[in-house]
C-alpha atoms as a PDB file:
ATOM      1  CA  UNK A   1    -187.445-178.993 -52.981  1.00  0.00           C
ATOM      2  CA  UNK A   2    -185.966-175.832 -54.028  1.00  0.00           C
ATOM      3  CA  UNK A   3    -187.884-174.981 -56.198  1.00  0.00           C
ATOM      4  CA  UNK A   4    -190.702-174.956 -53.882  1.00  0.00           C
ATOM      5  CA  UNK A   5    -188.354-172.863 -51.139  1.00  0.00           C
ATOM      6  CA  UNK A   6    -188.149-170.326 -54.422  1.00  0.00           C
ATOM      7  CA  UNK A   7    -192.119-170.207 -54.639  1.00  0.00           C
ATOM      8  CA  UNK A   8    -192.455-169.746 -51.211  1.00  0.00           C
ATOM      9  CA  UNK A   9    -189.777-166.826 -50.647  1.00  0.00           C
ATOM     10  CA  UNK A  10    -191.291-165.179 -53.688  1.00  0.00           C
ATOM     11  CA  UNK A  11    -194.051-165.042 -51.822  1.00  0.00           C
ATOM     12  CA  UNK A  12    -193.065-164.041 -48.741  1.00  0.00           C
ATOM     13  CA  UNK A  13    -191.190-161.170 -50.380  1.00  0.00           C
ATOM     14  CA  UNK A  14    -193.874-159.768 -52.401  1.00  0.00           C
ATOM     15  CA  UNK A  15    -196.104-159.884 -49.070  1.00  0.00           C
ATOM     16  CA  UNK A  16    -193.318-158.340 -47.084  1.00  0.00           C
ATOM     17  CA  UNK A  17    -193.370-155.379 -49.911  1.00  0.00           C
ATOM     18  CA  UNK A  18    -197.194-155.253 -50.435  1.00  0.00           C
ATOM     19  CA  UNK A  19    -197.214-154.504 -46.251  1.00  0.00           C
ATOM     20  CA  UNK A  20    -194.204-151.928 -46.277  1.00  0.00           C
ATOM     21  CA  UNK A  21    -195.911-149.695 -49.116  1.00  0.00           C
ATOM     22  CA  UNK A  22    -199.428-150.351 -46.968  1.00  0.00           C
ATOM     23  CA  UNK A  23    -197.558-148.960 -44.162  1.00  0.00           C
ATOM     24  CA  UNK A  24    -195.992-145.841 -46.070  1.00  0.00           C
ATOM     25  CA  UNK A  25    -199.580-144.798 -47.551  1.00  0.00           C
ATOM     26  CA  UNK A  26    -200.894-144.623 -44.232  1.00  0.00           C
ATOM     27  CA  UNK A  27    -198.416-142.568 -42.959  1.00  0.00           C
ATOM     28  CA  UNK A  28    -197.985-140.355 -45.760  1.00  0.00           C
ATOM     29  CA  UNK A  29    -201.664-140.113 -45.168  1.00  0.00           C
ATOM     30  CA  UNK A  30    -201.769-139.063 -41.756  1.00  0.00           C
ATOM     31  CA  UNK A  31    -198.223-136.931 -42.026  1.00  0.00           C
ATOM     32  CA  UNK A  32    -199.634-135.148 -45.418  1.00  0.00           C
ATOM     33  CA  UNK A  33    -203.345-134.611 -45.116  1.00  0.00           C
ATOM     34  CA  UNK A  34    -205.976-132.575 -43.478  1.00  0.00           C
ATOM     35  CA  UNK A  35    -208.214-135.744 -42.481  1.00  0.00           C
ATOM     36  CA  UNK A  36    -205.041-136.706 -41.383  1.00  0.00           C
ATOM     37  CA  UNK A  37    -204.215-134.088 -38.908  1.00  0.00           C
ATOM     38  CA  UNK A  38    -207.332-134.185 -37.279  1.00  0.00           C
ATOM     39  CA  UNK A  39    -207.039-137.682 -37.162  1.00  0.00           C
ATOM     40  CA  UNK A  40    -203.722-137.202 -34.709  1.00  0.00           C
ATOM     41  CA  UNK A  41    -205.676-134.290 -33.277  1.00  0.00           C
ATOM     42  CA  UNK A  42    -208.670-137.023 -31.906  1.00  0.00           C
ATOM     43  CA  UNK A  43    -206.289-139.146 -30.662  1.00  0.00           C
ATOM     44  CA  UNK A  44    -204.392-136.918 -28.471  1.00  0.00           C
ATOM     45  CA  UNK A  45    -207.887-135.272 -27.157  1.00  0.00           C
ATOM     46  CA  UNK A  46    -208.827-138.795 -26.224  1.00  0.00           C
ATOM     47  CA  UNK A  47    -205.298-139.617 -24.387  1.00  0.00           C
ATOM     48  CA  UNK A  48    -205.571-136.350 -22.968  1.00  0.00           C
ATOM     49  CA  UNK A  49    -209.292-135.695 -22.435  1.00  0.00           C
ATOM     50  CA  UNK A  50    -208.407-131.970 -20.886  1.00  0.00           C
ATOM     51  CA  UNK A  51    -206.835-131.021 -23.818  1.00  0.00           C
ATOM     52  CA  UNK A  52    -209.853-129.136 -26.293  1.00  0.00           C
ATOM     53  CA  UNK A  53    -209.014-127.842 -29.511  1.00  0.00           C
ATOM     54  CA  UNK A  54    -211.636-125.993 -31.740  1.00  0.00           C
ATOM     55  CA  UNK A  55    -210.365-125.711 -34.774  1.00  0.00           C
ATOM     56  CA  UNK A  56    -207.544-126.707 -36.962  1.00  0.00           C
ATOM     57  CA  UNK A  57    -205.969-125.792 -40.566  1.00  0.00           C
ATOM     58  CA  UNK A  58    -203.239-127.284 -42.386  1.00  0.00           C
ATOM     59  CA  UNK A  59    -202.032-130.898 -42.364  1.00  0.00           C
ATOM     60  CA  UNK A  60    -199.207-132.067 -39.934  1.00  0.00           C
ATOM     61  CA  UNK A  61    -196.075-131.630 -42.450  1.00  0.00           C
ATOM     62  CA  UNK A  62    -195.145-128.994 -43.291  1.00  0.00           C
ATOM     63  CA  UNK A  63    -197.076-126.535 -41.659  1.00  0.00           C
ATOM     64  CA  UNK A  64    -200.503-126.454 -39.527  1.00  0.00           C
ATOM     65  CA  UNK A  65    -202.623-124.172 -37.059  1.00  0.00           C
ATOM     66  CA  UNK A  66    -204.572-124.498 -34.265  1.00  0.00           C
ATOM     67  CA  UNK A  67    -207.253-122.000 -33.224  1.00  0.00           C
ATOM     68  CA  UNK A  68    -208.614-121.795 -29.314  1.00  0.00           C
ATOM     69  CA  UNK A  69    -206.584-124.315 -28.188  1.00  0.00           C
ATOM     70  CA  UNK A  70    -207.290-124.904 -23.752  1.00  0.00           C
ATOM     71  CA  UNK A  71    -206.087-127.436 -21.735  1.00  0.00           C
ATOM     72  CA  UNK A  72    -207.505-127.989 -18.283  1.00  0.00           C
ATOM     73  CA  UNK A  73    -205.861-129.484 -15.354  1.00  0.00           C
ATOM     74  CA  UNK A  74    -208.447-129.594 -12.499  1.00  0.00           C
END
Protein backbone atom coordinates (compact mmCIF):
# COMPACT_ATOMS: atom_id res chain seq x y z
CA UNK A 1 0.00 0.00 0.00
CA UNK A 2 2.68 2.43 0.44
CA UNK A 3 4.56 1.63 -1.78
CA UNK A 4 2.02 2.21 -4.33
CA UNK A 5 1.11 5.85 -2.51
CA UNK A 6 5.17 6.36 -3.25
CA UNK A 7 4.62 5.49 -7.10
CA UNK A 8 1.82 7.53 -7.33
CA UNK A 9 3.24 10.84 -5.57
CA UNK A 10 6.32 10.35 -7.69
CA UNK A 11 4.24 10.80 -10.24
CA UNK A 12 2.25 13.41 -9.39
CA UNK A 13 5.38 15.39 -8.53
CA UNK A 14 7.24 14.95 -11.63
CA UNK A 15 3.88 16.06 -13.51
CA UNK A 16 3.45 18.96 -11.16
CA UNK A 17 7.26 19.99 -12.24
CA UNK A 18 7.01 19.00 -15.97
CA UNK A 19 3.76 21.73 -15.93
CA UNK A 20 5.59 24.53 -13.80
CA UNK A 21 8.74 24.59 -16.25
CA UNK A 22 5.88 24.36 -19.29
CA UNK A 23 4.49 27.35 -17.72
CA UNK A 24 7.91 29.33 -17.24
CA UNK A 25 8.96 28.67 -21.07
CA UNK A 26 5.92 30.21 -22.16
CA UNK A 27 6.28 33.11 -20.30
CA UNK A 28 9.82 33.63 -20.70
CA UNK A 29 8.69 33.34 -24.25
CA UNK A 30 6.23 35.91 -24.43
CA UNK A 31 8.16 38.33 -21.67
CA UNK A 32 11.64 37.80 -23.75
CA UNK A 33 10.89 37.59 -27.43
CA UNK A 34 9.92 39.55 -30.43
CA UNK A 35 7.13 36.92 -31.59
CA UNK A 36 6.36 37.36 -28.21
CA UNK A 37 5.62 40.98 -28.02
CA UNK A 38 3.56 41.04 -30.86
CA UNK A 39 1.88 38.25 -29.57
CA UNK A 40 0.65 40.61 -26.38
CA UNK A 41 0.39 43.34 -28.99
CA UNK A 42 -2.66 41.10 -30.98
CA UNK A 43 -4.26 40.47 -28.02
CA UNK A 44 -4.72 43.85 -26.70
CA UNK A 45 -5.77 45.13 -30.43
CA UNK A 46 -8.41 42.46 -30.26
CA UNK A 47 -9.68 43.46 -26.54
CA UNK A 48 -9.42 46.85 -27.64
CA UNK A 49 -10.31 46.86 -31.35
CA UNK A 50 -9.72 50.94 -31.48
CA UNK A 51 -6.44 50.60 -30.43
CA UNK A 52 -4.03 50.27 -34.02
CA UNK A 53 -0.49 49.90 -33.80
CA UNK A 54 1.78 49.75 -36.97
CA UNK A 55 4.77 48.73 -36.03
CA UNK A 56 6.75 47.40 -33.19
CA UNK A 57 10.59 46.69 -32.18
CA UNK A 58 12.00 45.11 -29.26
CA UNK A 59 10.53 42.37 -27.07
CA UNK A 60 8.45 43.23 -23.88
CA UNK A 61 11.44 43.01 -21.17
CA UNK A 62 13.59 44.99 -21.09
CA UNK A 63 12.95 47.44 -23.54
CA UNK A 64 10.48 47.85 -26.70
CA UNK A 65 9.00 50.54 -29.22
CA UNK A 66 6.06 51.26 -30.81
CA UNK A 67 5.80 53.29 -34.03
CA UNK A 68 2.26 55.14 -35.14
CA UNK A 69 0.51 54.04 -32.40
CA UNK A 70 -3.72 55.64 -32.62
CA UNK A 71 -6.41 54.81 -30.62
CA UNK A 72 -9.92 55.78 -31.59
CA UNK A 73 -12.81 56.37 -29.40
CA UNK A 74 -15.83 57.16 -31.66
Amino acid sequence: MIKMMFKWTKWLSLSLIGLLLLLIIIVATVLFTHPGLKFALWGAEKALPQLQIEKVQGSLFPRFELHNVSFVDE
